[in-house]
Protein backbone atom coordinates (compact mmCIF):
# COMPACT_ATOMS: atom_id res chain seq x y z
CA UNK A 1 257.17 211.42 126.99
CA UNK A 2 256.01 213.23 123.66
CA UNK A 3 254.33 215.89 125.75
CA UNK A 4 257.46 216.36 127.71
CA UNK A 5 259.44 216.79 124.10
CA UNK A 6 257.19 218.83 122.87
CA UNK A 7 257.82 221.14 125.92
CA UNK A 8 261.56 220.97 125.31
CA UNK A 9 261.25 221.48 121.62
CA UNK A 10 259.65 224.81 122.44
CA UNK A 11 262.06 225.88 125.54
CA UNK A 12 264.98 225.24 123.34
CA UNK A 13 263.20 227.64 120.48
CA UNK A 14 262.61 230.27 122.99
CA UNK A 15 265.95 230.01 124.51
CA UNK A 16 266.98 231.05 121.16
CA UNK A 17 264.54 233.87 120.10
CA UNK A 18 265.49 235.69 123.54
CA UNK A 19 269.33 235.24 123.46
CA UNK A 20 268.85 236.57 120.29
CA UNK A 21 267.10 239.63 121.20
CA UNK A 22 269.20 239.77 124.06
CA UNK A 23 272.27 239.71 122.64
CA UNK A 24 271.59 242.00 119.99
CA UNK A 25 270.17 244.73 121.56
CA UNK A 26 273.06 244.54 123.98
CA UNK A 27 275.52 244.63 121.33
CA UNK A 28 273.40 247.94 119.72
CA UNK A 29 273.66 249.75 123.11
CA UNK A 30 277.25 248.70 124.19
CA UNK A 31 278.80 247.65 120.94
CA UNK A 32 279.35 244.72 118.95
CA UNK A 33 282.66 244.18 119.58
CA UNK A 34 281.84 243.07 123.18
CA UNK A 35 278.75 241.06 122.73
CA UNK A 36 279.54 239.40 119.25
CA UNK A 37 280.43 236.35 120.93
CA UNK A 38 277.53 235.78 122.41
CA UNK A 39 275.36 234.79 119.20
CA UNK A 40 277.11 231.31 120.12
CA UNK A 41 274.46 230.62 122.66
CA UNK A 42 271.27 231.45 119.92
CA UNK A 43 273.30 229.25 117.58
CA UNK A 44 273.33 226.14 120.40
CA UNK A 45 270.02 226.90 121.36
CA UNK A 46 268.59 226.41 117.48
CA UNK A 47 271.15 223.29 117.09
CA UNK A 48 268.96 221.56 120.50
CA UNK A 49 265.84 222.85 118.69
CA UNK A 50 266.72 221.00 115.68
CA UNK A 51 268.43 218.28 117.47
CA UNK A 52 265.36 217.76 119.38
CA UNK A 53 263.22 217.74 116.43
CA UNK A 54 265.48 214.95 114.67
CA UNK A 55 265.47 212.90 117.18
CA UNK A 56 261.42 212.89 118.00
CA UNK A 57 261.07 212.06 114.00
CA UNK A 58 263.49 208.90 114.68
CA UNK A 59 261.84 208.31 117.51
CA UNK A 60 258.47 207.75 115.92
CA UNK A 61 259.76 206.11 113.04
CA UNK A 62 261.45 203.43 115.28
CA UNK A 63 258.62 202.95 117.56
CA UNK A 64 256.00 202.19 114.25
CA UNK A 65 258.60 199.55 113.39
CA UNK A 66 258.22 198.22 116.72
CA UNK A 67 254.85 198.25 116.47
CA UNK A 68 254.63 196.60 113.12
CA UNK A 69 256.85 193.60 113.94
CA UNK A 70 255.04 193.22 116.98
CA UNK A 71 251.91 192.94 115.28
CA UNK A 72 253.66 190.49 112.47
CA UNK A 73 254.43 188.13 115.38
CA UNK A 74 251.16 188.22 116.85
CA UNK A 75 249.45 186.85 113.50
């Protein structure tokens, strides 16, 4: 499961860096006005990213509790 987040964590980053380029070097060639909008997707794509990242932290916060109280009732 953590390799398959990690994987995710870096799709989601690179879904971002190319809508990005994307997007802007469509809106220098045809004009801001048309592709403006767009920037939404980079913005969702670094919002996963981050989400992603938040949620990996809790994750392996939670499962050291876990860990720990299963080693308190072992003793």
């Amino acid at each position: 499961m953590k390799t398959y987040n990690l994987i995710m964590g870096y799709f989601w980053i690179a879904v971002a860096v190319i809508s990005l380029i994307v997007v802007s070097y469509n809106g220098f060639t045809q004009g801001f006005d048309k592709w403006a909008g767009y920037y939404i997707f980079t913005a969702v794509a670094i919002g996963m990213f981050v989400m992603k990242k938040w949620m990996m932290a809790r994750m392996a916060k939670h499962e050291a509790y876990l860990n720990e109280q299963q080693n308190k009732s072992k003793s």
